[in-house]
N, C-alpha and C. Protein backbone atom coordinates (compact mmCIF):
# COMPACT_ATOMS: atom_id res chain seq x y z
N UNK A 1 17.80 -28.63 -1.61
CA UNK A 1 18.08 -27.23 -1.85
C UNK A 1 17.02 -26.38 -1.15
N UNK A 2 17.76 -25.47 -0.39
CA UNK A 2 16.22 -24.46 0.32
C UNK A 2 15.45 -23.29 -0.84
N UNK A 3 14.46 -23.37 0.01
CA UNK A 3 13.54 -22.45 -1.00
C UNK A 3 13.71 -21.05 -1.40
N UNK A 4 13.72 -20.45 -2.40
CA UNK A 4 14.19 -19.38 -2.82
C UNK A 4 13.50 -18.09 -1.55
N UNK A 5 14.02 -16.95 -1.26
CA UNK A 5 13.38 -15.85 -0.62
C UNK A 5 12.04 -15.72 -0.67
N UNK A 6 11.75 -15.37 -2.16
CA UNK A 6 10.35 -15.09 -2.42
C UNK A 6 10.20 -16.05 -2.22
N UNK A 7 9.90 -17.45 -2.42
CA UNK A 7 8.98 -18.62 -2.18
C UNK A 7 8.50 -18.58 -0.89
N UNK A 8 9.78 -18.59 0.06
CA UNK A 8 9.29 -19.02 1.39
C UNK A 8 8.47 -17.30 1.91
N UNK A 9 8.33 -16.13 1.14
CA UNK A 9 7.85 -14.89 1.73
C UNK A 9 6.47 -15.17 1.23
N UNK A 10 6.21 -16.09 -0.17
CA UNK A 10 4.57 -15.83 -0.69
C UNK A 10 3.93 -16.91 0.24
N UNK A 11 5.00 -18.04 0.53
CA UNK A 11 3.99 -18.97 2.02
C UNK A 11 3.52 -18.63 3.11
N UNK A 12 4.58 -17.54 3.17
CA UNK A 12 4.73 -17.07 4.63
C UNK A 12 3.03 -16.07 4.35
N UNK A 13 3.32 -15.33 3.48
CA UNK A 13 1.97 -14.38 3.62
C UNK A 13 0.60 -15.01 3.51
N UNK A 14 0.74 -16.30 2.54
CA UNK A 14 -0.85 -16.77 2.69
C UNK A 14 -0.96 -17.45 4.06
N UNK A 15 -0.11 -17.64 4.72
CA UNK A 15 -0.43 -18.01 5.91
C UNK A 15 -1.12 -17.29 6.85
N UNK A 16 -0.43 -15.98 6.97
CA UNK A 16 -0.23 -14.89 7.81
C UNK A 16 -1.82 -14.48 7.44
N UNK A 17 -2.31 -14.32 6.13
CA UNK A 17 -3.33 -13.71 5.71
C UNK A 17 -4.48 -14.52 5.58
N UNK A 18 -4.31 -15.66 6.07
CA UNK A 18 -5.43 -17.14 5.89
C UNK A 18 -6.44 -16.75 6.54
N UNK A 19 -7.94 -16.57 5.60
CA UNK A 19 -9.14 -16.01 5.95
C UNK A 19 -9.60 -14.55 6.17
N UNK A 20 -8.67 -13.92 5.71
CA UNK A 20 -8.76 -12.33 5.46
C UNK A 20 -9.32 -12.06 3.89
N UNK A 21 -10.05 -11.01 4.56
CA UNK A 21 -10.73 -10.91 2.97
C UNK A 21 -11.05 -9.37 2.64
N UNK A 22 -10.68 -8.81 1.28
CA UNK A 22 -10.38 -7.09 1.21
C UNK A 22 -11.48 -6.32 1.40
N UNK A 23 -11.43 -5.32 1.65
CA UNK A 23 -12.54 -4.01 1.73
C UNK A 23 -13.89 -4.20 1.15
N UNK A 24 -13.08 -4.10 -0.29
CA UNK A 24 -14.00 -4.00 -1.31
C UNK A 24 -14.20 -5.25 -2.11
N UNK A 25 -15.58 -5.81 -2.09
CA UNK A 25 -15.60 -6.90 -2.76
C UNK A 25 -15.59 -8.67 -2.24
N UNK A 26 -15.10 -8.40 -1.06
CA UNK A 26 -14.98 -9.66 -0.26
C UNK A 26 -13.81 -10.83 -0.92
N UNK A 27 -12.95 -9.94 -2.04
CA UNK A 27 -12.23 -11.29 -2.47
C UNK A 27 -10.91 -11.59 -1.16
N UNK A 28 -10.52 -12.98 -1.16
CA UNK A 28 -9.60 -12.82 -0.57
C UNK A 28 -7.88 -12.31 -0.17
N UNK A 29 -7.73 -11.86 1.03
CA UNK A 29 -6.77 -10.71 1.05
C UNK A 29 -5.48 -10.53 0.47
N UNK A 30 -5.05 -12.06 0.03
CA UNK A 30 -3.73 -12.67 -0.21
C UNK A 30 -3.80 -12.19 -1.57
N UNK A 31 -4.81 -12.12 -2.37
CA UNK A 31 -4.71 -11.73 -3.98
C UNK A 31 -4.01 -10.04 -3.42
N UNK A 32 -4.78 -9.58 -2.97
CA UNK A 32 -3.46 -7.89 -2.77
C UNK A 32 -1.94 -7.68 -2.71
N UNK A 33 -1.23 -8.28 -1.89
CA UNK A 33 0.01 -9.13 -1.87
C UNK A 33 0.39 -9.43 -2.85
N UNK A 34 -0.15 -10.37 -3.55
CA UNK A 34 0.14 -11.22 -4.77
C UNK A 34 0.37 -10.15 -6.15
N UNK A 35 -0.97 -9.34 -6.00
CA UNK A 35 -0.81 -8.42 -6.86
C UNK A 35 0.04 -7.64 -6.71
N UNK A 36 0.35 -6.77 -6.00
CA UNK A 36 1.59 -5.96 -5.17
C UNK A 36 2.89 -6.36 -5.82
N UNK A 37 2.77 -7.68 -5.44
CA UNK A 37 4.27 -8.33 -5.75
C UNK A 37 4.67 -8.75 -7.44
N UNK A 38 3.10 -8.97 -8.02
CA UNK A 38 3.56 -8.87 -9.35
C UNK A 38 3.75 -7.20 -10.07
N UNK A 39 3.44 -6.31 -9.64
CA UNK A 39 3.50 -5.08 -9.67
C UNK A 39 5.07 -4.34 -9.67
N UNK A 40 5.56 -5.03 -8.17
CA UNK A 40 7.17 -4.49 -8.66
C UNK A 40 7.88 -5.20 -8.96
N UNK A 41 7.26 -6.12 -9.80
CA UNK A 41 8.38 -7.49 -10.54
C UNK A 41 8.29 -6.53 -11.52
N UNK A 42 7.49 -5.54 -12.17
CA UNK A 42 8.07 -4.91 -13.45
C UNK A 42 9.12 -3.63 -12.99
N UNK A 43 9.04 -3.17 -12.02
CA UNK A 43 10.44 -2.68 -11.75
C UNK A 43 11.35 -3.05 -11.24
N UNK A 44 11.73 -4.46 -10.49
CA UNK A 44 12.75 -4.63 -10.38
C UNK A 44 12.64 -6.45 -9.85
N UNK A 45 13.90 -6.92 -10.12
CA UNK A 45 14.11 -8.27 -10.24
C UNK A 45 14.76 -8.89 -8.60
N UNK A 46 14.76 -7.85 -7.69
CA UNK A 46 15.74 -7.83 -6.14
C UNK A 46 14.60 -9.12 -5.77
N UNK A 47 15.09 -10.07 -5.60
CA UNK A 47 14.45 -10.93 -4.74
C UNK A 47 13.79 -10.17 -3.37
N UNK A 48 14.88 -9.75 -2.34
CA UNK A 48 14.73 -9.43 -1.16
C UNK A 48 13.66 -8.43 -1.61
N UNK A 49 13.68 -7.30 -2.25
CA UNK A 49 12.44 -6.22 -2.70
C UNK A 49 11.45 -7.14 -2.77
N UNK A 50 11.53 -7.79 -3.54
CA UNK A 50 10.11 -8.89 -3.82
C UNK A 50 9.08 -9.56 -2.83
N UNK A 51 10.31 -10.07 -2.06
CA UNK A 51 9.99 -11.12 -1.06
C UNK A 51 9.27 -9.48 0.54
N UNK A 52 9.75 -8.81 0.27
CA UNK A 52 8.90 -7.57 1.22
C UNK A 52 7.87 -7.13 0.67
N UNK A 53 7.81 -7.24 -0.82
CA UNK A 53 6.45 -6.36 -1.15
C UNK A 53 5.17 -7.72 -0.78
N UNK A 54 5.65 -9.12 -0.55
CA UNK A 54 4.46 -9.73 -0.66
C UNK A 54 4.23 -10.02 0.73
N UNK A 55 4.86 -9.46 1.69
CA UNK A 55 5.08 -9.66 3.18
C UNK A 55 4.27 -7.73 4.06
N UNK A 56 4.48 -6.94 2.99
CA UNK A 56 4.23 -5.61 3.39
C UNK A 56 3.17 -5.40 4.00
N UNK A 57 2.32 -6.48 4.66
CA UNK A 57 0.79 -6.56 5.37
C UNK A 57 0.71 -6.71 6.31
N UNK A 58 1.85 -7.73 6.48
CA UNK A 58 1.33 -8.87 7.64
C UNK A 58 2.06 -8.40 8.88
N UNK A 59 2.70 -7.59 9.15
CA UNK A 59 3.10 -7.15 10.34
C UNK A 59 1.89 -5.91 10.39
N UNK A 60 1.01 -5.07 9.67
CA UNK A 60 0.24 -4.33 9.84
C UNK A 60 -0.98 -4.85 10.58
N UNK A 61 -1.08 -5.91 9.58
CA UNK A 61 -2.71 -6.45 9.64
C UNK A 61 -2.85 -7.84 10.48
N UNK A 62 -1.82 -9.19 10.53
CA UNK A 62 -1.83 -9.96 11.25
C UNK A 62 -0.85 -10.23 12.59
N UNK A 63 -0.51 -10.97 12.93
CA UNK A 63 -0.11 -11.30 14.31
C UNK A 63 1.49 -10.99 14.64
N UNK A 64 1.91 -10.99 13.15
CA UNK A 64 3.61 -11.28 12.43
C UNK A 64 4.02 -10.29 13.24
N UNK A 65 5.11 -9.93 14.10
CA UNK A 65 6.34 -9.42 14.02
C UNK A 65 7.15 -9.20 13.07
N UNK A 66 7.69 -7.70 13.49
CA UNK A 66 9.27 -7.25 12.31
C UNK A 66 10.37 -8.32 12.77
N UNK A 67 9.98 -8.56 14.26
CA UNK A 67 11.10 -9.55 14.84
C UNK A 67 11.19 -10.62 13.82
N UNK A 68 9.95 -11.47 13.91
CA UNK A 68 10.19 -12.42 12.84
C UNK A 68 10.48 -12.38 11.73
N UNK A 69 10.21 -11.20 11.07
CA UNK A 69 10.49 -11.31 9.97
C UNK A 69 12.04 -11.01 9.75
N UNK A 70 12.14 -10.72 10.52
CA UNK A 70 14.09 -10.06 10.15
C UNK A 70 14.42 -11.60 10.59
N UNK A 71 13.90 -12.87 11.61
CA UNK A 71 14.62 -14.05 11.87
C UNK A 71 14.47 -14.87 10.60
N UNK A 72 13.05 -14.76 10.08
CA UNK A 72 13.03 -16.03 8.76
C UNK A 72 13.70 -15.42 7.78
N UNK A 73 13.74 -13.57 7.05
CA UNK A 73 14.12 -13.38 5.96
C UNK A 73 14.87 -12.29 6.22
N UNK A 74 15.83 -12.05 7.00
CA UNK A 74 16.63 -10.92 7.10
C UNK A 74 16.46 -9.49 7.49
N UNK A 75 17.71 -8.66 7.42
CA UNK A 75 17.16 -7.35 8.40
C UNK A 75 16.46 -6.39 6.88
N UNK A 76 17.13 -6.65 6.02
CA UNK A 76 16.59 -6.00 4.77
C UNK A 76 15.48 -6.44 4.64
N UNK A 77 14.99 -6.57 4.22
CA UNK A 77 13.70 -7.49 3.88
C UNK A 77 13.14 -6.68 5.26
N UNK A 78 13.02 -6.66 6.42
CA UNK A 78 12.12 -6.41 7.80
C UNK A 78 12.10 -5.20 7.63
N UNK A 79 13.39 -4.47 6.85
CA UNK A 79 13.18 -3.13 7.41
C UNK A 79 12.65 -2.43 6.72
N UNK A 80 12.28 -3.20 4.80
CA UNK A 80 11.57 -2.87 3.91
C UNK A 80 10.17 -2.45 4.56
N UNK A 81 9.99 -3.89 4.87
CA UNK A 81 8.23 -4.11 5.69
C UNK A 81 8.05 -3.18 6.45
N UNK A 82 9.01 -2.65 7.29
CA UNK A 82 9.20 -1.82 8.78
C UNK A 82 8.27 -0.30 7.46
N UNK A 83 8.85 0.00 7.00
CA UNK A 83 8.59 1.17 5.97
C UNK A 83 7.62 1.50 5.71
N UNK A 84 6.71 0.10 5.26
CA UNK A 84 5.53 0.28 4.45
C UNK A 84 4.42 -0.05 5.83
N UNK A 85 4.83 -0.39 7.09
CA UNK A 85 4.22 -1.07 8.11
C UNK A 85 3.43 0.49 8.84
N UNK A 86 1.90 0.98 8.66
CA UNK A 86 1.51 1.92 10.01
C UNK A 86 1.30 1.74 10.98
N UNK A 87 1.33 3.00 11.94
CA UNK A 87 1.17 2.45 13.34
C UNK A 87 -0.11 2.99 13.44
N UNK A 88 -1.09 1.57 13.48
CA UNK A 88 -2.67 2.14 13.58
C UNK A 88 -3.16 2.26 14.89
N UNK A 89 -1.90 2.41 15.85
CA UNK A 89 -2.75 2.86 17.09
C UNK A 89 -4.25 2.14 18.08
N UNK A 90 -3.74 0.74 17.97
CA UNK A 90 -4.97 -0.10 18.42
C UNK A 90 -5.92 0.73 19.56
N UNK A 91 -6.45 0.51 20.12
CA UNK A 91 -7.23 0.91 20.96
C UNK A 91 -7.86 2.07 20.76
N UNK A 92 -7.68 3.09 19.37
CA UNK A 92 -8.53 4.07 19.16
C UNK A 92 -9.04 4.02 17.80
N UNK A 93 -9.94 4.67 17.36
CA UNK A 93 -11.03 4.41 16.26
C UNK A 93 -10.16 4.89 14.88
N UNK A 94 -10.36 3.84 14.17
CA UNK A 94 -9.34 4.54 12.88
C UNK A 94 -9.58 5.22 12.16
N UNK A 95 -10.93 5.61 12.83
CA UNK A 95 -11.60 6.75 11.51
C UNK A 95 -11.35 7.98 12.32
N UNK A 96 -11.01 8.35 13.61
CA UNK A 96 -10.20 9.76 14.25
C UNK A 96 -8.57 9.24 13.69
N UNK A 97 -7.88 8.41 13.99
CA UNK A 97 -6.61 8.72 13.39
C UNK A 97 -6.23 8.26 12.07
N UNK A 98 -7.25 8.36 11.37
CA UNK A 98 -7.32 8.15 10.02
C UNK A 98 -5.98 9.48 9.23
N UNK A 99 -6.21 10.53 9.49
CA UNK A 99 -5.30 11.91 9.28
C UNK A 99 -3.86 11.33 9.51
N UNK A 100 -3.44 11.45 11.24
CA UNK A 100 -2.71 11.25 11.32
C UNK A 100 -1.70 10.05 11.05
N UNK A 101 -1.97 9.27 11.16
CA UNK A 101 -1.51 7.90 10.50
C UNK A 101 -0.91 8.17 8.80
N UNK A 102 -1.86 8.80 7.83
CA UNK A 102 -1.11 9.30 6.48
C UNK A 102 -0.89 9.81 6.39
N UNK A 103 -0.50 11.05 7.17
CA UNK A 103 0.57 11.83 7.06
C UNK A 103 1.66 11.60 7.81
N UNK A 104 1.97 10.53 8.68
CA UNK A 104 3.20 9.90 9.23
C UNK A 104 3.63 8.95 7.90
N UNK A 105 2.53 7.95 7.43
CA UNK A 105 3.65 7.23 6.09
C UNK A 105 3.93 8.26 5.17
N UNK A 106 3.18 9.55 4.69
CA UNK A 106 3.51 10.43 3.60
C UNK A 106 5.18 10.99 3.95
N UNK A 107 5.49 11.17 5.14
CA UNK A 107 6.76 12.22 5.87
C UNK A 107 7.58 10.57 5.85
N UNK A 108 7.34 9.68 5.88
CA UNK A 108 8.42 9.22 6.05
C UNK A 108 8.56 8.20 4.30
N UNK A 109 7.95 8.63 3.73
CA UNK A 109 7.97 8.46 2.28
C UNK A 109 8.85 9.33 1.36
N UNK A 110 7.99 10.54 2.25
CA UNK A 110 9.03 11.65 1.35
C UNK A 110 10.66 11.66 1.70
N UNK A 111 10.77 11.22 2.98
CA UNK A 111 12.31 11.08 3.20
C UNK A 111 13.23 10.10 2.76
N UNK A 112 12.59 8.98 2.05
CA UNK A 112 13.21 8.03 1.82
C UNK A 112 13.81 7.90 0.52
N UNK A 113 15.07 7.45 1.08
CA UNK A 113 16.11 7.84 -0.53
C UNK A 113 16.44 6.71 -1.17
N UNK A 114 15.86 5.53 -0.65
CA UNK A 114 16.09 4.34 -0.92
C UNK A 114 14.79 4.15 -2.17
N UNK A 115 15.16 3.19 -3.67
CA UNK A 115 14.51 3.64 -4.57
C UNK A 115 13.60 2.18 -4.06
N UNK A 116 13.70 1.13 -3.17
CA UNK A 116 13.07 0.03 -3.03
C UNK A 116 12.11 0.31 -1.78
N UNK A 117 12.05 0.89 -1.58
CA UNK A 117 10.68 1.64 -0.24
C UNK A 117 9.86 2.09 -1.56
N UNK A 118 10.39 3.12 -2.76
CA UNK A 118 9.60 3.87 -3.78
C UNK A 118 8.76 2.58 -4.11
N UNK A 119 9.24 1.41 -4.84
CA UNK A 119 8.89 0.34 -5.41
C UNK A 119 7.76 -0.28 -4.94
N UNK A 120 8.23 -0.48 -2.79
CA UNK A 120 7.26 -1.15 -2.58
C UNK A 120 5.81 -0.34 -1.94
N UNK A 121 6.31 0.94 -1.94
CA UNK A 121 4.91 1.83 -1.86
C UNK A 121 4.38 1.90 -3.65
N UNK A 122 4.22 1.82 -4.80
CA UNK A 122 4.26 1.71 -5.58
C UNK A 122 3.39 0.26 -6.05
N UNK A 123 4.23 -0.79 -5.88
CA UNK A 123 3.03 -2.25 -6.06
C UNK A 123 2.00 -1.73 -5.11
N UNK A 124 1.71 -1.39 -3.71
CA UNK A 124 0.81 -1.49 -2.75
C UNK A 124 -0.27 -0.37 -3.63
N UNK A 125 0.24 0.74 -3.38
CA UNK A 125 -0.41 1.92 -3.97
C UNK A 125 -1.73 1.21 -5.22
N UNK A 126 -1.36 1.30 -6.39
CA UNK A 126 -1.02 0.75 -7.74
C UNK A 126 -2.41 -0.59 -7.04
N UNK A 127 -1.88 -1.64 -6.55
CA UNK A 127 -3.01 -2.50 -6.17
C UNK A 127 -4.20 -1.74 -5.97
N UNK A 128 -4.29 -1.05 -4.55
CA UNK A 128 -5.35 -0.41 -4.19
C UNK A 128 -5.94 0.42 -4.92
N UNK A 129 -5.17 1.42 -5.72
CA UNK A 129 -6.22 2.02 -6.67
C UNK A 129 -6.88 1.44 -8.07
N UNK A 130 -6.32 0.34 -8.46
CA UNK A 130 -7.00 -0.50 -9.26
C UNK A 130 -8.25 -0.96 -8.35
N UNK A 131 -7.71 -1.45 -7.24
CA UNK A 131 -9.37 -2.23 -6.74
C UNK A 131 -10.64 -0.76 -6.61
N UNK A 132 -10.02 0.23 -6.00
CA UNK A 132 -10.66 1.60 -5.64
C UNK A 132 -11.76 1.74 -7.14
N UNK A 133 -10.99 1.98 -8.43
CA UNK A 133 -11.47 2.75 -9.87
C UNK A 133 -12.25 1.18 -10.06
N UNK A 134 -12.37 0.03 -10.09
CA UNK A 134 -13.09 -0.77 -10.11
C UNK A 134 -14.38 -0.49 -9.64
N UNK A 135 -14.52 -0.47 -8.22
CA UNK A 135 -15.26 -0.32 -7.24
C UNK A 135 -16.24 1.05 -7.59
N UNK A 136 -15.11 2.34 -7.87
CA UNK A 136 -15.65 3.10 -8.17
C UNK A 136 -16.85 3.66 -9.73
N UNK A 137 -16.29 2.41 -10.47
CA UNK A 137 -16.80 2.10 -11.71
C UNK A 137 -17.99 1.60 -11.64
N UNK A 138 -18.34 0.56 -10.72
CA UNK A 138 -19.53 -0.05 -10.43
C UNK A 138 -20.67 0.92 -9.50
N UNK A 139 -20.07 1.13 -8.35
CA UNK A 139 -20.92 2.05 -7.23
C UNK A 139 -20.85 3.49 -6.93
N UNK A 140 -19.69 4.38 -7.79
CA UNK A 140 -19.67 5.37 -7.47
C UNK A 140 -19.35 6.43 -6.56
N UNK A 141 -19.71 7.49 -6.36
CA UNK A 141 -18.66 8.04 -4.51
C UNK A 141 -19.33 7.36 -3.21
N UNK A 142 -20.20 6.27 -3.44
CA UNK A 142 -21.13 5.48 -2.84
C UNK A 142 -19.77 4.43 -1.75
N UNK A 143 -18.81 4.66 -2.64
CA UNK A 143 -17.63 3.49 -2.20
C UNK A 143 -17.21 3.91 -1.08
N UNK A 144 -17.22 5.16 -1.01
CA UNK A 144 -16.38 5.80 0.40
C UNK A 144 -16.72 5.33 1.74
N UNK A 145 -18.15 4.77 1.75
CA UNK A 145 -18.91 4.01 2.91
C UNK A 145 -18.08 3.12 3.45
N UNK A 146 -17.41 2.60 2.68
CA UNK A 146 -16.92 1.66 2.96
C UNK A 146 -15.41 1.47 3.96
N UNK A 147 -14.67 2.71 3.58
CA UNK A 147 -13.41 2.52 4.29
C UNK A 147 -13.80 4.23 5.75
N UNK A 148 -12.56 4.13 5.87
CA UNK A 148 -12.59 4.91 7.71
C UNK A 148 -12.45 5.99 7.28
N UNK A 149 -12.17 6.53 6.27
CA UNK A 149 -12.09 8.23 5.78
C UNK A 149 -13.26 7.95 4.69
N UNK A 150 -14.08 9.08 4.96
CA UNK A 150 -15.29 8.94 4.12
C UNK A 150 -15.44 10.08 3.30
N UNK A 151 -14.29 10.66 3.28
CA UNK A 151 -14.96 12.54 2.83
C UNK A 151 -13.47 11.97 1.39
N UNK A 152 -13.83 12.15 0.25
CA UNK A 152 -13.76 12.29 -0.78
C UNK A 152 -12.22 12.91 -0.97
N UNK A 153 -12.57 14.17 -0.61
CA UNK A 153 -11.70 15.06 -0.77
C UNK A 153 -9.96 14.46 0.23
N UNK A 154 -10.52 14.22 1.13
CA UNK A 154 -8.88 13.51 1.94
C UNK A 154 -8.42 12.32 1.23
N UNK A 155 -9.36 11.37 0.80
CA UNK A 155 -8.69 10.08 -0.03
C UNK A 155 -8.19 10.92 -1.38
N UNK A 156 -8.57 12.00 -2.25
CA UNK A 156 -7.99 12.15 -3.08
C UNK A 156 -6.65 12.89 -2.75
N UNK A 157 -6.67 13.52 -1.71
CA UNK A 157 -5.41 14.37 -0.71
C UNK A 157 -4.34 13.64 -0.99
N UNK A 158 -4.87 12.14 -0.66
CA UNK A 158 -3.65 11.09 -0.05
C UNK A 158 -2.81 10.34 -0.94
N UNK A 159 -3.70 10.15 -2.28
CA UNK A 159 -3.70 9.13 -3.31
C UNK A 159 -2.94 10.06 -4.14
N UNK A 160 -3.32 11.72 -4.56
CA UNK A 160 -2.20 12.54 -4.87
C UNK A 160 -1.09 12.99 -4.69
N UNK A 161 -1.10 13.35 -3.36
CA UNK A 161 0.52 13.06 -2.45
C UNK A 161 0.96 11.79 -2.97
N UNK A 162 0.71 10.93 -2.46
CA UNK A 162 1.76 9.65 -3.16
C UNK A 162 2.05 9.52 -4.66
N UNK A 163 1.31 9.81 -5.68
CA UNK A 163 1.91 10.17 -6.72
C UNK A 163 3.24 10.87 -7.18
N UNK A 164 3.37 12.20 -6.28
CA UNK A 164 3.86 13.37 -6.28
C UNK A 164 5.38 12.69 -5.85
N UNK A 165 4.75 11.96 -4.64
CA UNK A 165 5.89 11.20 -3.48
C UNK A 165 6.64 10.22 -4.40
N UNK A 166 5.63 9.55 -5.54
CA UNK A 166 6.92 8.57 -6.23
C UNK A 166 7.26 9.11 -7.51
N UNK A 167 7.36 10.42 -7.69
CA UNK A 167 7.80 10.84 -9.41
C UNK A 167 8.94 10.07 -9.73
N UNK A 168 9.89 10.05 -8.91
CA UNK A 168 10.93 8.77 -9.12
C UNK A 168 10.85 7.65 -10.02
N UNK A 169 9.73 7.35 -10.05
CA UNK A 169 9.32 6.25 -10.67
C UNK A 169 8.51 6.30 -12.37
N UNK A 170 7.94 7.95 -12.37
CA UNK A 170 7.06 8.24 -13.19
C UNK A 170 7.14 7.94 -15.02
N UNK A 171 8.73 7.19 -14.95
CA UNK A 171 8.90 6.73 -16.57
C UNK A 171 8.53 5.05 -16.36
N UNK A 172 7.67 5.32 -15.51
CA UNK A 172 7.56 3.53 -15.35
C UNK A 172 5.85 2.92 -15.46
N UNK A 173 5.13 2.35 -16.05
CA UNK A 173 4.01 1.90 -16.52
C UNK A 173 3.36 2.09 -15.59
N UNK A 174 3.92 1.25 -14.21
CA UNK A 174 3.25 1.37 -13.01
C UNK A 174 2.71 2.77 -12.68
N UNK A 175 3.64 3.82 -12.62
CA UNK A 175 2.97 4.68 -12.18
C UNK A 175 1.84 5.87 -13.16
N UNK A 176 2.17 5.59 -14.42
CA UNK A 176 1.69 6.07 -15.52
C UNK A 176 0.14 5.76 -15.09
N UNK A 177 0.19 4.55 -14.74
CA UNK A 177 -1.41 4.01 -14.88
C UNK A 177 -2.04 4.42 -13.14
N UNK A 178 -1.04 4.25 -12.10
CA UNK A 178 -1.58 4.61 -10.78
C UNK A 178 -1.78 6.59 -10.94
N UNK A 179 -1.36 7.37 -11.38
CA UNK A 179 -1.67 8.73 -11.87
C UNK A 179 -3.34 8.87 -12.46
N UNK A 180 -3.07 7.89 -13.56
CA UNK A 180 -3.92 7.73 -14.59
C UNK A 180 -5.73 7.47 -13.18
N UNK A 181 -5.28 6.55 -12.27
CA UNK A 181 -6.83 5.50 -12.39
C UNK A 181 -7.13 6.62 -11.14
N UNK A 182 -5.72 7.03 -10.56
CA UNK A 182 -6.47 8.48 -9.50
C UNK A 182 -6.99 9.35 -9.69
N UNK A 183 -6.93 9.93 -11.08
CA UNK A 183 -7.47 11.14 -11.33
C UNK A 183 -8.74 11.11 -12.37
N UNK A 184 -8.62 9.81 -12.95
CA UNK A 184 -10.44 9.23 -12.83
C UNK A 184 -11.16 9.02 -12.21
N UNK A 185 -10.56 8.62 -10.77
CA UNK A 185 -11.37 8.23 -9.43
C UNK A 185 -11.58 9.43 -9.00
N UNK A 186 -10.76 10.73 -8.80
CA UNK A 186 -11.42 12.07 -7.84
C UNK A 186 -11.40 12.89 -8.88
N UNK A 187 -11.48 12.93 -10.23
CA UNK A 187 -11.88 13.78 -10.90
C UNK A 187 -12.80 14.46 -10.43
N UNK A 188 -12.70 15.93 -10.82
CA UNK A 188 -13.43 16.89 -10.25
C UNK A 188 -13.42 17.32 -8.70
N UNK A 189 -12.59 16.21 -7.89
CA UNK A 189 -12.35 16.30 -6.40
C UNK A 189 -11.31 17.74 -5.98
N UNK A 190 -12.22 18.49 -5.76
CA UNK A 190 -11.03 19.60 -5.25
C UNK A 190 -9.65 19.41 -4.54
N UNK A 191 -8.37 20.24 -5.16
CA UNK A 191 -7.25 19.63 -4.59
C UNK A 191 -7.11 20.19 -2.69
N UNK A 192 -6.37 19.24 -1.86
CA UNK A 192 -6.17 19.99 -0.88
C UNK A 192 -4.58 20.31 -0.45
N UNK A 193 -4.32 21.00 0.41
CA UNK A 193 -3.59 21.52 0.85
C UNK A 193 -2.64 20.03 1.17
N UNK A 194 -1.03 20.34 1.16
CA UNK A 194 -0.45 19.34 1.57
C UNK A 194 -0.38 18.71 3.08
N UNK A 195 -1.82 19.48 3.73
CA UNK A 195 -1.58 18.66 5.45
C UNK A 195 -3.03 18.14 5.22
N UNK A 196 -3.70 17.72 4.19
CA UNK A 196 -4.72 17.46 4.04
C UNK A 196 -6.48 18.25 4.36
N UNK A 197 -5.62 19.74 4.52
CA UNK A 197 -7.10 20.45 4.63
C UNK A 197 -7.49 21.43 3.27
N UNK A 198 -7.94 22.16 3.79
CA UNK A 198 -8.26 23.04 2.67
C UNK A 198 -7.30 24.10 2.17
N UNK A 199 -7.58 23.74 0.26
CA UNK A 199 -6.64 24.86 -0.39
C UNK A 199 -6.62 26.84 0.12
């Protein structure tokens, strides 16, 4: 009997992600994924949703093709990934197109009417700001050193927009608590304007 969707998508990613290790903390990268994917198992049971939220990296961050992925697990499933996938613009510094880059996934977030793009921006989201309010629990606005946008005020820009971006979702635990751990993390962070500058 062949292996279920998700099975062969959580192999596929520790593969894809073998020796990657996160931002913050040095754990390894595949627990993000993992988490992600247990994240929109509480909203929804779609295999194919599933099997993209634990795949939603690896065309960003490793070697993977959408090609491939639409050959091993379909065009659904690729075009999920395709969604959550930025275009980081290799060859220039990601801390100048740090801006533009989130406000291309924010515009094409907000357009999306499909409630399984909501979902899988949602596990991803939801991961990262748990690791973020962790991080931030221990070290403080000290954390910002760490990633390519360093000014406070734009990570809270971004992390609020996407809130806003999944109200869709907002009778759902997940996002109750991703609301919740953002506005402990930039509490007191002045709001900005929706192109990310000043109110």
């Amino acid at each position: 009997m062949s292996r279920d969707i998700l099975d062969r998508a959580i192999c596929f990613a520790v593969e894809a992600h073998s020796g990657m290790v996160r931002k913050l903390g040095n754990s390894p990268y595949i627990l993000h994924p993992l988490e992600a994917v247990a994240i929109a198992g509480t909203l929804t049971e779609d295999r194919e949703i599933l099997a993209a939220m634990v795949l939603h990296d690896v065309v960003e961050d490793t070697s993977a093709t959408l090609a491939e992925i639409e050959g091993r697990f379909g065009l659904r499933v690729a075009a999920l990934v395709g969604s959550e996938t930025e275009n980081k613009r290799r060859g220039q510094s990601p801390s100048a197109t740090w801006m533009l880059r989130k406000e291309e996934s924010l515009r094409r977030l907000r357009a999306a009417d499909d409630i399984a793009v909501k979902i899988l921006w949602m596990g991803d989201k939801l991961s990262n700001i748990r690791s973020i309010h962790a991080a931030f629990l221990r070290e403080g606005p000290a954390i910002w050193e760490h990633f390519n946008q360093k000014d406070p005020a734009r990570q809270a820009w971004y992390y609020r927009s996407v809130a806003r971006a999944l109200r869709d979702l907002e009778d759902s635990s997940a996002w109750r608590e991703y609301n919740r751990k953002v506005e402990e993390v930039f509490a007191g962070v002045p709001e900005l304007d929706e192109g990310g500058g000043g109110a």
